[in-house]
Structure formats: C-alpha cells, structure tokens
PDB file of N, CA and C in Angstrom:
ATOM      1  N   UNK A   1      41.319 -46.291  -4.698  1.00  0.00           N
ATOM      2  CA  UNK A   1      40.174 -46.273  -3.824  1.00  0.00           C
ATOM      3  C   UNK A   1      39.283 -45.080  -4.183  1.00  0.00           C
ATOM      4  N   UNK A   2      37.985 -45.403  -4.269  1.00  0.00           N
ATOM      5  CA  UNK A   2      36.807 -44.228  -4.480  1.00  0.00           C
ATOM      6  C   UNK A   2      36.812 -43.502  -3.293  1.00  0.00           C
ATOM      7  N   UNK A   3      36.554 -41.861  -3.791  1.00  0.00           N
ATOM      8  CA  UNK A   3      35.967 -41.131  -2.890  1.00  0.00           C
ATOM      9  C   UNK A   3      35.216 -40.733  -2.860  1.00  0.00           C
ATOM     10  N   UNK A   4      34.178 -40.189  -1.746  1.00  0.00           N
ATOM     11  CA  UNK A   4      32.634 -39.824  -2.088  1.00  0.00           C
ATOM     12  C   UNK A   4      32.316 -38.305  -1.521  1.00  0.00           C
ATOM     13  N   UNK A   5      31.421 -37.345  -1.633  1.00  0.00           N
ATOM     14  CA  UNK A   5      30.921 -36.687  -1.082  1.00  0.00           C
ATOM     15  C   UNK A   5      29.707 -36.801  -0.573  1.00  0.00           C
ATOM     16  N   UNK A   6      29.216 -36.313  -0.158  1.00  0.00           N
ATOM     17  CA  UNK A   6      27.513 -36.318   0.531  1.00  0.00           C
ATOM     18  C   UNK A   6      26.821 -34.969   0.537  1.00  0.00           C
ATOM     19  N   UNK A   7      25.476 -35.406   0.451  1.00  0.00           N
ATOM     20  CA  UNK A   7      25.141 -33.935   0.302  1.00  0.00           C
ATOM     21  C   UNK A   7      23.014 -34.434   1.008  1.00  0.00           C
ATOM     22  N   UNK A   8      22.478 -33.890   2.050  1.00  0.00           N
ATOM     23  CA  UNK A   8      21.653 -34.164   2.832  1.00  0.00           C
ATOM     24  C   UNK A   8      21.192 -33.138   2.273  1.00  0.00           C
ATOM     25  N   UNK A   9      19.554 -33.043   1.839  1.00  0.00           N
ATOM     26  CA  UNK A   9      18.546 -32.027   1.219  1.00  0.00           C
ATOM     27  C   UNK A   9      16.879 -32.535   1.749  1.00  0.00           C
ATOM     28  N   UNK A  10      16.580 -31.304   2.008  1.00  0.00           N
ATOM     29  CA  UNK A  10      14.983 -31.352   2.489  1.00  0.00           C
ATOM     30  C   UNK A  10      14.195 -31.379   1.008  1.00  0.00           C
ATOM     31  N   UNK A  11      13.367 -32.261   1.077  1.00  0.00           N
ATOM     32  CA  UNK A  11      12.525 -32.635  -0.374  1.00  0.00           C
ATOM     33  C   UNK A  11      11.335 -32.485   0.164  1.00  0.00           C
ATOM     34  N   UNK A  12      10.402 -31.298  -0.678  1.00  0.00           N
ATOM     35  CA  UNK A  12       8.864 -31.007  -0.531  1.00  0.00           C
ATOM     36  C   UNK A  12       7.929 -32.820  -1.106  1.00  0.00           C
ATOM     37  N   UNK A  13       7.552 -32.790   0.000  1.00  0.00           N
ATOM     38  CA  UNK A  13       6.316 -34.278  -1.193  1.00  0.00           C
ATOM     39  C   UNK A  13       5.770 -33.998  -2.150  1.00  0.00           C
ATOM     40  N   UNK A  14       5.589 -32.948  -2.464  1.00  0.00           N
ATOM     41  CA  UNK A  14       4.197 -32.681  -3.468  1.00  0.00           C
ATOM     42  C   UNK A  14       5.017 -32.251  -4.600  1.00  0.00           C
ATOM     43  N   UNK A  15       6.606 -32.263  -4.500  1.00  0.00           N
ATOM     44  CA  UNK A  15       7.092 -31.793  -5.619  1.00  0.00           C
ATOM     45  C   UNK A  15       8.457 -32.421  -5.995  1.00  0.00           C
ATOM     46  N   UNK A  16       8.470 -34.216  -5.248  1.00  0.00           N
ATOM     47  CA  UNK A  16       9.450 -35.099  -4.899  1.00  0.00           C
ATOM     48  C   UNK A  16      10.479 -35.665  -6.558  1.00  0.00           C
ATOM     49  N   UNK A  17       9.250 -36.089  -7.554  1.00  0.00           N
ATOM     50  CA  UNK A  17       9.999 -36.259  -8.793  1.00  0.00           C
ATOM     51  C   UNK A  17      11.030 -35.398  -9.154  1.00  0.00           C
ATOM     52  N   UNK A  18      10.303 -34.281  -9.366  1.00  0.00           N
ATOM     53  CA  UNK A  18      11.124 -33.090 -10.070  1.00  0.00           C
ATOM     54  C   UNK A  18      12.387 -32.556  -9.276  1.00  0.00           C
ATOM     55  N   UNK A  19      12.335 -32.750  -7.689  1.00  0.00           N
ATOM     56  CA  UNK A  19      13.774 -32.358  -7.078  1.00  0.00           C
ATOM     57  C   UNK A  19      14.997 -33.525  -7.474  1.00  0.00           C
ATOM     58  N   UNK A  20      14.325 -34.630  -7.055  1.00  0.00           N
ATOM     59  CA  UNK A  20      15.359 -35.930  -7.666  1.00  0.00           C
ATOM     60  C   UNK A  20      15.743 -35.959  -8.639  1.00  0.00           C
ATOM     61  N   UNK A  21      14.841 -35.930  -9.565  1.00  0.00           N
ATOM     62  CA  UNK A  21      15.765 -35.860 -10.807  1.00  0.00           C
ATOM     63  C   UNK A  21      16.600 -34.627 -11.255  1.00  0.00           C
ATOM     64  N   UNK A  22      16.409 -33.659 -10.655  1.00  0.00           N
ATOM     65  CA  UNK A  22      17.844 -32.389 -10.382  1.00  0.00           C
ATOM     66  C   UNK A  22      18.804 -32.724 -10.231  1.00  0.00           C
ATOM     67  N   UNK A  23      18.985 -33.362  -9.283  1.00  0.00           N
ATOM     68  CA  UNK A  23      19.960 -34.031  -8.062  1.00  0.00           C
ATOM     69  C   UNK A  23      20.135 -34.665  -8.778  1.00  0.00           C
ATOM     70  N   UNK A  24      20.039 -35.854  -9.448  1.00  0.00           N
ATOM     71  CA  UNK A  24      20.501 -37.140 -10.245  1.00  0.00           C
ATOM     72  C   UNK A  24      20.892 -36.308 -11.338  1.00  0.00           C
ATOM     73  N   UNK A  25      20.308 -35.269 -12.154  1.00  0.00           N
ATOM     74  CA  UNK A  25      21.187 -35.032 -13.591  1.00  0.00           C
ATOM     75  C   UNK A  25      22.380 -34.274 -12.755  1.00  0.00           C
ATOM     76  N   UNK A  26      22.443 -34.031 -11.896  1.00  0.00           N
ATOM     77  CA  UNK A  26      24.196 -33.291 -11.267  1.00  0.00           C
ATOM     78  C   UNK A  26      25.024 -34.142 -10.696  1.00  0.00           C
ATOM     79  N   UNK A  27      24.274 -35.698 -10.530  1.00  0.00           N
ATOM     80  CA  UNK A  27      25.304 -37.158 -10.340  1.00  0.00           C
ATOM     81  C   UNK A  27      25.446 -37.506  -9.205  1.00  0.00           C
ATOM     82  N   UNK A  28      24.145 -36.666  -8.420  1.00  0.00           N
ATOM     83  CA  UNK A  28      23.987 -37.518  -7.292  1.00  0.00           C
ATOM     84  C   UNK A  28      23.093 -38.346  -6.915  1.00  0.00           C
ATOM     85  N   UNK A  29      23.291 -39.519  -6.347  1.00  0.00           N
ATOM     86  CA  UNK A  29      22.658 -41.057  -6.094  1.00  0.00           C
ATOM     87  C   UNK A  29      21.931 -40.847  -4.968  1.00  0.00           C
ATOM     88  N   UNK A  30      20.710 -41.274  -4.947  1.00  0.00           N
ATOM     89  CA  UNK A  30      19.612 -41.110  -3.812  1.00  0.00           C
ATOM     90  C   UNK A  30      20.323 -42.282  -2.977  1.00  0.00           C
ATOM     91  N   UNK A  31      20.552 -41.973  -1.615  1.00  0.00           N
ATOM     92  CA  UNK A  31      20.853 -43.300  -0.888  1.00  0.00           C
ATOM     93  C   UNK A  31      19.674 -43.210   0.002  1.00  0.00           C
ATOM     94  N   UNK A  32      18.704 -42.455   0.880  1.00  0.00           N
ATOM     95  CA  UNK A  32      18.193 -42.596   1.452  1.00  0.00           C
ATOM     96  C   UNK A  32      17.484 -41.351   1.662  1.00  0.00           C
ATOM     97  N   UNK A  33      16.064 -41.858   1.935  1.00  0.00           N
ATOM     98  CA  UNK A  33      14.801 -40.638   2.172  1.00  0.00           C
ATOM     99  C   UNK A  33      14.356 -40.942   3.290  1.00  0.00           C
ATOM    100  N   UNK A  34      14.368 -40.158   4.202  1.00  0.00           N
ATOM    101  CA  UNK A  34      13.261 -39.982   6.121  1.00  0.00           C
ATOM    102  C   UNK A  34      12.534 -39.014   5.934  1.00  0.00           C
ATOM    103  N   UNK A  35      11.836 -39.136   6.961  1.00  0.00           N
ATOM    104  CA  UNK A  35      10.503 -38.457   7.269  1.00  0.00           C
ATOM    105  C   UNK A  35      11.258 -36.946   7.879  1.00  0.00           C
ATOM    106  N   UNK A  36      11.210 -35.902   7.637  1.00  0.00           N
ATOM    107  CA  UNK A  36      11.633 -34.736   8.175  1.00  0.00           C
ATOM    108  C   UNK A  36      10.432 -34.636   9.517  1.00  0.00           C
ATOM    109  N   UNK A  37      11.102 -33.661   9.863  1.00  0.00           N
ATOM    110  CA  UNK A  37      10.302 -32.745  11.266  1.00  0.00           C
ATOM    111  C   UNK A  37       8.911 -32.781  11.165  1.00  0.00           C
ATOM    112  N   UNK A  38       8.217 -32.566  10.033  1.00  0.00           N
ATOM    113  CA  UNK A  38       6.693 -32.890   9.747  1.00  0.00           C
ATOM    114  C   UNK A  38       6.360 -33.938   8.735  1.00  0.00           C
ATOM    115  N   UNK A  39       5.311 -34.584   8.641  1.00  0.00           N
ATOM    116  CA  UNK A  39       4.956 -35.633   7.813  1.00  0.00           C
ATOM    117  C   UNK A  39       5.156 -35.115   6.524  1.00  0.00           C
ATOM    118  N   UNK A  40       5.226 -33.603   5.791  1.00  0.00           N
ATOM    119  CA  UNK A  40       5.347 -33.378   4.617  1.00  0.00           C
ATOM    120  C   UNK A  40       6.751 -33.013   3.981  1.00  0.00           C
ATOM    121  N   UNK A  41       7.591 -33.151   5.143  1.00  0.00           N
ATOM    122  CA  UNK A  41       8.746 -32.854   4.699  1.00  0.00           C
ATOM    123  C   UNK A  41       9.612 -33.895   4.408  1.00  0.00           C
ATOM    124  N   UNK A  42      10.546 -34.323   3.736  1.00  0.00           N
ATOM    125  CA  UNK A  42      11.595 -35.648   4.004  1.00  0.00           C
ATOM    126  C   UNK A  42      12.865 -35.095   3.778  1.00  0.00           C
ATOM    127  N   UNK A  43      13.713 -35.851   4.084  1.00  0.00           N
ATOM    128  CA  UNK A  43      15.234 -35.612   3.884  1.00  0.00           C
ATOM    129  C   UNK A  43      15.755 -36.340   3.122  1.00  0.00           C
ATOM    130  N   UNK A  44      16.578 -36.200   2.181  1.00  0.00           N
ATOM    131  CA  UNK A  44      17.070 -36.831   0.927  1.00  0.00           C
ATOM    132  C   UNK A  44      18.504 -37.157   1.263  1.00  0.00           C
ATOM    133  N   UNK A  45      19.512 -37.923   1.061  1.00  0.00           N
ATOM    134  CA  UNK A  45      20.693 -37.966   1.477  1.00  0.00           C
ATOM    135  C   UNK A  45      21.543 -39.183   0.059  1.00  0.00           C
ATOM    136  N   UNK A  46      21.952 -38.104  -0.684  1.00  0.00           N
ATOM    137  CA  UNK A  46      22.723 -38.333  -1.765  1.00  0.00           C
ATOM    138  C   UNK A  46      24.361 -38.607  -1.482  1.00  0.00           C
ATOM    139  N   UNK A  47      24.746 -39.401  -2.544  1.00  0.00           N
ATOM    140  CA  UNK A  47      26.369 -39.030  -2.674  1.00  0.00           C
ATOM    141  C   UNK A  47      26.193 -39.136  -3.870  1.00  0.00           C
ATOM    142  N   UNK A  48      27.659 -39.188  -4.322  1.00  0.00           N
ATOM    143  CA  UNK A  48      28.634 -38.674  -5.475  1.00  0.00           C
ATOM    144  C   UNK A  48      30.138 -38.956  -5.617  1.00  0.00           C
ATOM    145  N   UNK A  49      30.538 -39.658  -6.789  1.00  0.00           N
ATOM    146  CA  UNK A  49      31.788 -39.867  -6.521  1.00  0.00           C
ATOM    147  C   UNK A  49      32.860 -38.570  -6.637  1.00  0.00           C
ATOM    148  N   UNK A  50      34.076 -38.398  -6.003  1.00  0.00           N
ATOM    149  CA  UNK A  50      34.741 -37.160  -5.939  1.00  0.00           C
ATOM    150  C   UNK A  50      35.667 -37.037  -7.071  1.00  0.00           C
ATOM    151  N   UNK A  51      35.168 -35.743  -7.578  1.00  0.00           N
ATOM    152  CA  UNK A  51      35.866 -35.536  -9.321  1.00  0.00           C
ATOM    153  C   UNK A  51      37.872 -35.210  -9.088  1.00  0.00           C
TER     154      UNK A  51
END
C-alpha cells in the first residue's frame, strides 16, 4: 500500500509558474489551488509519495 505526505503552501499570483514548478522538481503533485484570504493569494496543496 502507498503512502503519502502533504504539504499546503501559499502561492503569490504574479509569480505562480515558477513556485510550481519548484514544488514539482522536489516530486510534489499539485492536487489543488483556492483562493487564499485575499484575491491575490492562493493555497497550493501538494502530495508526494513517502520515500
């Protein structure tokens, strides 16, 4: 059976490519982006399988 970690990150809009693909070259999978506390903020919510 797989195991996963998670890992929830605040992502600037104006600088959204370049954080994701951080996050993805360290092997974590975008599962889902919301609207943070202000319209310019969002929340990113990755996993990862457990090494």
């Amino acid at each position: 059976m797989k195991k996963w970690e998670y890992l929830t990150a605040p992502v600037l809009i104006h600088n959204t490519k370049m954080i994701l693909d951080n996050f993805g070259s360290d092997g974590w999978e975008l599962v889902q982006i919301l609207q943070g506390a202000s319209p310019e903020q969002l929340v990113a919510y990755f996993k990862r399988e457990k090494q």
